[in-house]
N, C-alpha and C. Protein backbone atom coordinates (compact mmCIF):
# COMPACT_ATOMS: atom_id res chain seq x y z
N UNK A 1 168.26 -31.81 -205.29
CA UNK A 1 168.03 -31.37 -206.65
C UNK A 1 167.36 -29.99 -206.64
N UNK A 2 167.63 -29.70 -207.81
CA UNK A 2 167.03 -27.78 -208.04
C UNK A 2 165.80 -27.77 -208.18
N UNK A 3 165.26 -26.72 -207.68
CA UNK A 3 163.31 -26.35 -208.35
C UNK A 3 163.57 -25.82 -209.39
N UNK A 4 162.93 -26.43 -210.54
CA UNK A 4 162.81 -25.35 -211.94
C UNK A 4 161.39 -25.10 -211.90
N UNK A 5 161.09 -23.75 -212.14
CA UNK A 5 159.51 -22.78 -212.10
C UNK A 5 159.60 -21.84 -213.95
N UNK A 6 158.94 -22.21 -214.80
CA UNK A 6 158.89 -21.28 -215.95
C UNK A 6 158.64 -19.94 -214.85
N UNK A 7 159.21 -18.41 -215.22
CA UNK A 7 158.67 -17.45 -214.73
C UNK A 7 158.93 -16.48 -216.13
N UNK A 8 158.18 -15.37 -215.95
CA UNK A 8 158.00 -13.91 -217.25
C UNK A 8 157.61 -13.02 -216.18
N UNK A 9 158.13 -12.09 -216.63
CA UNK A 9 158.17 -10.77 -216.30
C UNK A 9 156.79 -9.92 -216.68
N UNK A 10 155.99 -9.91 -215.94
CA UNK A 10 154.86 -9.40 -216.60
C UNK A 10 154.34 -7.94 -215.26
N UNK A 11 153.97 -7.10 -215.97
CA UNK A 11 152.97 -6.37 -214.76
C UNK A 11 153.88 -5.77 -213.61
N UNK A 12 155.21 -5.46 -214.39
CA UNK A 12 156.01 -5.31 -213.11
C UNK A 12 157.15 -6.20 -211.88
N UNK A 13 156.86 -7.35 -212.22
CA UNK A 13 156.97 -8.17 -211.97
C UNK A 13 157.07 -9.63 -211.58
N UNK A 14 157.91 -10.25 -211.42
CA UNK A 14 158.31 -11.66 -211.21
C UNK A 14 156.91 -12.60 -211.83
N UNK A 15 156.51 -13.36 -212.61
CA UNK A 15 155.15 -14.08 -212.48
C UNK A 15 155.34 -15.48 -212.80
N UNK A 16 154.87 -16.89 -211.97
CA UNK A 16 155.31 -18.13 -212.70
C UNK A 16 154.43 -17.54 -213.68
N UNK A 17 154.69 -18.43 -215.02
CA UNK A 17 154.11 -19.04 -216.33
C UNK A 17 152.81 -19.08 -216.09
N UNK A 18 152.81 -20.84 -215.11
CA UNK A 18 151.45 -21.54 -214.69
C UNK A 18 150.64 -20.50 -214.16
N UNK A 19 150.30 -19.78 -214.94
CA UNK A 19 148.74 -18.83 -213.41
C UNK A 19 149.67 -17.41 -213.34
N UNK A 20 149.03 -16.82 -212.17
CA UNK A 20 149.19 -15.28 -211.79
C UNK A 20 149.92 -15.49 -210.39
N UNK A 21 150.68 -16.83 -209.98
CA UNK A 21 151.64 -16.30 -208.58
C UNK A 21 152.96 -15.50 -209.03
N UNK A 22 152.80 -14.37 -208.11
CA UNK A 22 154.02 -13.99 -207.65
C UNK A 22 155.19 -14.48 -207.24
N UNK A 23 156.23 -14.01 -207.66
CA UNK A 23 157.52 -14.73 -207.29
C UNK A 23 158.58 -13.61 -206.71
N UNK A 24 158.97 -13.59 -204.90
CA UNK A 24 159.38 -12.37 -204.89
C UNK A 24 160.92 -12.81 -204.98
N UNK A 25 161.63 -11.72 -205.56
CA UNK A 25 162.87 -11.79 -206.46
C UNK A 25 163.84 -10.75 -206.13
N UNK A 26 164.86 -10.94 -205.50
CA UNK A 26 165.72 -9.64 -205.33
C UNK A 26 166.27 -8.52 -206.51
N UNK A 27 166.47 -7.78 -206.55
CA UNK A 27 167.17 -6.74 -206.98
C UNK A 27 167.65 -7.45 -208.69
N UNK A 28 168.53 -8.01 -208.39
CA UNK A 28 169.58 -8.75 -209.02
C UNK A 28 168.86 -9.55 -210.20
N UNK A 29 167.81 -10.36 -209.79
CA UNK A 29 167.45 -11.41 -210.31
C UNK A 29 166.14 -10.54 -210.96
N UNK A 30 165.50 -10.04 -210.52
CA UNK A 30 164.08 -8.79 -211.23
C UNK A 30 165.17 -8.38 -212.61
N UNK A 31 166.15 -8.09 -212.26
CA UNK A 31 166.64 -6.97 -213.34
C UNK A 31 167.32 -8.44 -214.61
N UNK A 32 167.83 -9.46 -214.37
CA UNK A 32 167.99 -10.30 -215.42
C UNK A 32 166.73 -10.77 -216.04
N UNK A 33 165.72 -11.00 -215.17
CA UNK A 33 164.20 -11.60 -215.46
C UNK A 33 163.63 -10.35 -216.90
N UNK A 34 163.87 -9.55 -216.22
CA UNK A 34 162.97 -8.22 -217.01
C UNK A 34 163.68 -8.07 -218.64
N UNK A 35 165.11 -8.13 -218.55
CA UNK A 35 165.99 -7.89 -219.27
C UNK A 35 165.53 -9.94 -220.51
N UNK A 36 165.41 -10.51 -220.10
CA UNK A 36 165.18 -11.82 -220.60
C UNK A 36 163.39 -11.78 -220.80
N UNK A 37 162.47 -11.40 -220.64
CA UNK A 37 161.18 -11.39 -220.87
C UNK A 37 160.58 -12.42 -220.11
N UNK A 38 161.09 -13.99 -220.18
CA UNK A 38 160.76 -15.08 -219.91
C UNK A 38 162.22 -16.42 -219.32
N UNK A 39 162.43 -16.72 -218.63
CA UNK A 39 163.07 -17.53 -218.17
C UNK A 39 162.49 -19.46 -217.37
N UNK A 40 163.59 -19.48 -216.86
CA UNK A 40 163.28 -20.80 -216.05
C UNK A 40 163.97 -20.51 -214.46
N UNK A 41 163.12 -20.40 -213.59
CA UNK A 41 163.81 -20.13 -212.02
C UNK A 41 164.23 -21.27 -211.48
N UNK A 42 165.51 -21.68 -210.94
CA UNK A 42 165.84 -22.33 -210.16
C UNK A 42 166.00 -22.43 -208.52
N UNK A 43 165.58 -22.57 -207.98
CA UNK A 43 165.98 -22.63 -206.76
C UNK A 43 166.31 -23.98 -205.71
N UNK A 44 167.21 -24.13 -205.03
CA UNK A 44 167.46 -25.35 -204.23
C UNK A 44 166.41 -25.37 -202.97
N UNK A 45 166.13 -26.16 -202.48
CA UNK A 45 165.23 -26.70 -201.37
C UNK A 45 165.74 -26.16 -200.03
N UNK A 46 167.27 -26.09 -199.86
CA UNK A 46 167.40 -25.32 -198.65
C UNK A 46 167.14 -23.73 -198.62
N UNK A 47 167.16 -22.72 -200.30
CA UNK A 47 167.33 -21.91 -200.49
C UNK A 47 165.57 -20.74 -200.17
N UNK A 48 164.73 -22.08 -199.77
CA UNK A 48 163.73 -21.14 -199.15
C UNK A 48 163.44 -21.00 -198.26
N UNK A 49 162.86 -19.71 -197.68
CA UNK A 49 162.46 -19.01 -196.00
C UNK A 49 161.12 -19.33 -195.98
N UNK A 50 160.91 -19.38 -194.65
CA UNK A 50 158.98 -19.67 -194.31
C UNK A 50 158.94 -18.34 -194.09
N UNK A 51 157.91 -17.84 -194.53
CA UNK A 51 157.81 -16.43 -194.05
C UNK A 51 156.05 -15.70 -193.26
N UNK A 52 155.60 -15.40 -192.41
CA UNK A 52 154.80 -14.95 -191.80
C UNK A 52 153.74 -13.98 -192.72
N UNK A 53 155.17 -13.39 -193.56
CA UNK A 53 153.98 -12.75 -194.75
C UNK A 53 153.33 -12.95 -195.63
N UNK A 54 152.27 -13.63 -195.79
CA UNK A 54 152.09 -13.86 -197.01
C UNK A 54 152.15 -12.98 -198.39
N UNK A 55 152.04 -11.68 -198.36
CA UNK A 55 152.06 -10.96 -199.19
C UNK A 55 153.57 -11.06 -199.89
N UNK A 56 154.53 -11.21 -198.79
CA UNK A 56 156.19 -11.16 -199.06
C UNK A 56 156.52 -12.71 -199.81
N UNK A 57 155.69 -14.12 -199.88
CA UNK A 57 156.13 -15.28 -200.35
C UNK A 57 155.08 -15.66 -201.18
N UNK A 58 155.13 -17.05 -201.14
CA UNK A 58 154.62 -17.81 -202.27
C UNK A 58 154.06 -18.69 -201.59
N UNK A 59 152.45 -18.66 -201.77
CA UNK A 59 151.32 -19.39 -200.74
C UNK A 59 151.42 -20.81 -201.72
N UNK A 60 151.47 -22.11 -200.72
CA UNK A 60 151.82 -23.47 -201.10
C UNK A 60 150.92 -24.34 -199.90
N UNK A 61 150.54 -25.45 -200.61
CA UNK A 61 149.56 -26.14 -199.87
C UNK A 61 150.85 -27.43 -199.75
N UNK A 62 150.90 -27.87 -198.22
CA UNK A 62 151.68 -29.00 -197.95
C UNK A 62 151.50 -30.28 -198.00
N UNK A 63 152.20 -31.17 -199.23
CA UNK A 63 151.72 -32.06 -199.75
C UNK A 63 152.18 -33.48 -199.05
N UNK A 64 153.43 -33.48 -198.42
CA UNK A 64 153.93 -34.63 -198.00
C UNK A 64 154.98 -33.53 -196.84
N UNK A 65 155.29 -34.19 -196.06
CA UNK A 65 156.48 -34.00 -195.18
C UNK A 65 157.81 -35.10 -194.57
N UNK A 66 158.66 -34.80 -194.99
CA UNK A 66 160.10 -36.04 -194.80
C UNK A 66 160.66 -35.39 -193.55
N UNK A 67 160.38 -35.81 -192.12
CA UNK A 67 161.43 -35.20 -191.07
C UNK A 67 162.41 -36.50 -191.47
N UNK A 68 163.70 -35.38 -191.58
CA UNK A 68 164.89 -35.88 -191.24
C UNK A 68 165.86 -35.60 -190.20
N UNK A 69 165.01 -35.21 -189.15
CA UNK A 69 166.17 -35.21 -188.13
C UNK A 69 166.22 -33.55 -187.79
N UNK A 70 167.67 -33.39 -188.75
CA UNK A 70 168.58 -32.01 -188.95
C UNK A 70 167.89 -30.93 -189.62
N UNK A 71 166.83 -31.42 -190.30
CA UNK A 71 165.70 -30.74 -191.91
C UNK A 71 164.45 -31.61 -191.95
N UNK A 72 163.90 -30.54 -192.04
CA UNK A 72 162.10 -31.49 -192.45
C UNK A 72 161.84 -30.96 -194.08
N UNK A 73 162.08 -32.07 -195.03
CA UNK A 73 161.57 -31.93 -196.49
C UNK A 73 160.05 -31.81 -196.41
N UNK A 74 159.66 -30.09 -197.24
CA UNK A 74 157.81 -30.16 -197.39
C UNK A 74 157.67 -30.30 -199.00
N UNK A 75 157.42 -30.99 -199.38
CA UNK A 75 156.50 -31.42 -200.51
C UNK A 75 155.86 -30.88 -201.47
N UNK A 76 155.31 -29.81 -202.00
CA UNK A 76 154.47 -29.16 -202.48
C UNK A 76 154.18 -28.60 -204.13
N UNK A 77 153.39 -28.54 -204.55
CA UNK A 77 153.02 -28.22 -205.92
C UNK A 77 153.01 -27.09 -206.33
N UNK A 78 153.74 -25.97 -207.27
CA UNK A 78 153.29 -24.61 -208.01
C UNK A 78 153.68 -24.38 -208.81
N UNK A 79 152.45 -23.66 -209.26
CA UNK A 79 152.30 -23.77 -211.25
C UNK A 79 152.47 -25.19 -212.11
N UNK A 80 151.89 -25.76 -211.54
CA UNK A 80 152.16 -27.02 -211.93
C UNK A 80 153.25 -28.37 -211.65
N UNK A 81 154.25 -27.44 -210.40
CA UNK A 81 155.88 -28.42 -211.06
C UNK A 81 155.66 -28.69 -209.40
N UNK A 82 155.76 -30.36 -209.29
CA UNK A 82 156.43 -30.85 -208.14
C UNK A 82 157.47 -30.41 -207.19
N UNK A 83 157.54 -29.96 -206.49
CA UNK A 83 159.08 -29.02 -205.13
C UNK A 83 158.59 -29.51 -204.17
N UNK A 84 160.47 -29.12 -203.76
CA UNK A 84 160.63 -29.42 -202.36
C UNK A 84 161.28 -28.63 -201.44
N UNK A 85 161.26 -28.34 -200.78
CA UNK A 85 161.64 -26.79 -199.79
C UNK A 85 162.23 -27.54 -198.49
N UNK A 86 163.08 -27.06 -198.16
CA UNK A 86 163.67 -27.99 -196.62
C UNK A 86 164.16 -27.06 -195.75
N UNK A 87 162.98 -27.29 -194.71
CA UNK A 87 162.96 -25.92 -193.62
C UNK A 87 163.49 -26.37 -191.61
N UNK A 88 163.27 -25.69 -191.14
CA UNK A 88 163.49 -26.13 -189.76
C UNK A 88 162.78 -27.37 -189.38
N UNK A 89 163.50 -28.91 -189.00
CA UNK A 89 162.41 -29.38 -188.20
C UNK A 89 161.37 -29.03 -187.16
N UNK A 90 161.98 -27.86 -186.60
CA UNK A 90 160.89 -26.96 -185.14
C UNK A 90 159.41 -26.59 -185.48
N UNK A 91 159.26 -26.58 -187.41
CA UNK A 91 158.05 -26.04 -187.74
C UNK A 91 157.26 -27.17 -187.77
N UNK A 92 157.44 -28.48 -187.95
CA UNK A 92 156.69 -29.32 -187.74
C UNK A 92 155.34 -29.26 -188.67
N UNK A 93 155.24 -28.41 -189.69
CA UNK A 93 153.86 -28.93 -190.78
C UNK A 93 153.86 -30.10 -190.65
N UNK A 94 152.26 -30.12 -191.52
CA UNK A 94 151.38 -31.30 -191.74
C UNK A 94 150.57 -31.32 -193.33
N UNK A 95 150.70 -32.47 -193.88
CA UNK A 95 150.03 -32.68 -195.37
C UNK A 95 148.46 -31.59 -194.46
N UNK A 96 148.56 -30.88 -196.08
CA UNK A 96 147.12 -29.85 -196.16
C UNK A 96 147.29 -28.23 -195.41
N UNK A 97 148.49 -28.16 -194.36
CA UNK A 97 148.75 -27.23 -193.72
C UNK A 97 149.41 -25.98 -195.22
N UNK A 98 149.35 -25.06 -194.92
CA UNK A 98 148.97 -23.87 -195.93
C UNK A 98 150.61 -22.91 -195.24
N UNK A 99 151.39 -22.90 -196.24
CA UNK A 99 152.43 -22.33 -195.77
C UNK A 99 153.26 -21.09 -196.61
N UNK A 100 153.74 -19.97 -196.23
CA UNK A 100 154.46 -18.59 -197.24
C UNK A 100 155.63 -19.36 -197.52
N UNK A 101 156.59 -19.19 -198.34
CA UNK A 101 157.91 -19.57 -198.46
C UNK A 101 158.57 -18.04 -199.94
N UNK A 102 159.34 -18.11 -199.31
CA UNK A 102 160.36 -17.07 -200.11
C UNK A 102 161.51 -17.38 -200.35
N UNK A 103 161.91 -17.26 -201.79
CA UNK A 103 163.33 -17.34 -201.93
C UNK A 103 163.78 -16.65 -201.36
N UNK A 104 165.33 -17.13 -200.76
CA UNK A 104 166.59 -16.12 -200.19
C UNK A 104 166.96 -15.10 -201.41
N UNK A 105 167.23 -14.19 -201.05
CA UNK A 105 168.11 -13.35 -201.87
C UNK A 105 169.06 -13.53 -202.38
N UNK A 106 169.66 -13.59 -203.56
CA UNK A 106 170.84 -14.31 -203.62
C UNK A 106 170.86 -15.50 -204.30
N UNK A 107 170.10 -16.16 -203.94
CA UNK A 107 169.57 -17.89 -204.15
C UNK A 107 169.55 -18.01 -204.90
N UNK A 108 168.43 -17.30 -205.95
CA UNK A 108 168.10 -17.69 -207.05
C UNK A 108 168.74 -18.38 -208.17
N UNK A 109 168.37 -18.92 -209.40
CA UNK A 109 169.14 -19.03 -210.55
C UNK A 109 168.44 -18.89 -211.94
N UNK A 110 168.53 -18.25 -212.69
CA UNK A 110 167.45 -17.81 -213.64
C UNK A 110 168.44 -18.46 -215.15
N UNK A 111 167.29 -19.03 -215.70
CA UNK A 111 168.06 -20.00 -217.14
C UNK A 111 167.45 -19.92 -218.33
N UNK A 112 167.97 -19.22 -219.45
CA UNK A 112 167.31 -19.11 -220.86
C UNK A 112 166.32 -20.21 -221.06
N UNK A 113 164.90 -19.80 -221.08
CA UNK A 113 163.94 -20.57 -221.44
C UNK A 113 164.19 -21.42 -222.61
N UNK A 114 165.35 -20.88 -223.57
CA UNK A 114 165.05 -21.84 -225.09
C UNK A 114 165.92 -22.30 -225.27
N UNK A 115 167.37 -22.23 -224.22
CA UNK A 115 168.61 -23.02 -224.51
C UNK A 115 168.67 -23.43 -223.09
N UNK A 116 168.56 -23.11 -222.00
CA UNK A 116 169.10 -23.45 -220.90
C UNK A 116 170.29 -22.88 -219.98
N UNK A 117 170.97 -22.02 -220.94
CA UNK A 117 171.86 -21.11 -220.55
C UNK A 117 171.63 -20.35 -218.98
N UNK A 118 172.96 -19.81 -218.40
CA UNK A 118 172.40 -19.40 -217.59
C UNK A 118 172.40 -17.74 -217.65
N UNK A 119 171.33 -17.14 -217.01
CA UNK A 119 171.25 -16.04 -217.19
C UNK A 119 171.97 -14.80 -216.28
N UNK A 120 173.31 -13.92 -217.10
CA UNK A 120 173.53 -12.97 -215.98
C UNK A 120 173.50 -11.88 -216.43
């Protein structure tokens, strides 16, 4: 199933709703966001990167972990909304472990906050 995140365009850029995280956003998807004021972000669970930078992702505290084998499902809470991100089993987190994650480029899916529409 999809992550839905309220996000607005504020300050330049990408912002969930819930609070002041950053949401980093390619090219493509900044310019529908900005153009829409306020949306709903979608993203799928395979569609995020762990990333080393924190400055470059979206800092998430690890709430549960599902190894499955092929994919390890991580668990985690932002801006309020329950997700799930499904990354390499090799990384092996742990509930409480503190992790970056970034949407892929591309990935995204951005949806009229007041109809649901999708946004291009």
């Amino acid at each position: 199933a999809m992550n839905f995140f309220p996000v607005e365009w504020r300050e330049e850029r990408a912002i969930l709703s819930q609070g002041a995280t950053g949401v980093p956003l390619d090219g493509e998807a900044a310019s529908r966001l900005q153009q829409a004021g306020n949306a709903v972000l979608g993203i799928r669970p395979e569609h995020f990167a762990v990333t080393t930078d924190a400055a470059d992702g979206i800092a998430i505290n690890v709430k549960l972990v599902e190894p499955l084998g092929s994919d390890t499902l991580i668990h985690f809470d932002l801006a309020g909304v329950s997700a799930i991100a499904r990354v390499d089993p090799a990384l092996r987190p742990k509930p409480g472990d503190r992790l970056s994650l970034r949407p892929q480029p591309g990935k995204t899916h951005l949806f009229d906050a007041a109809n649901g529409q999708v946004l291009r």
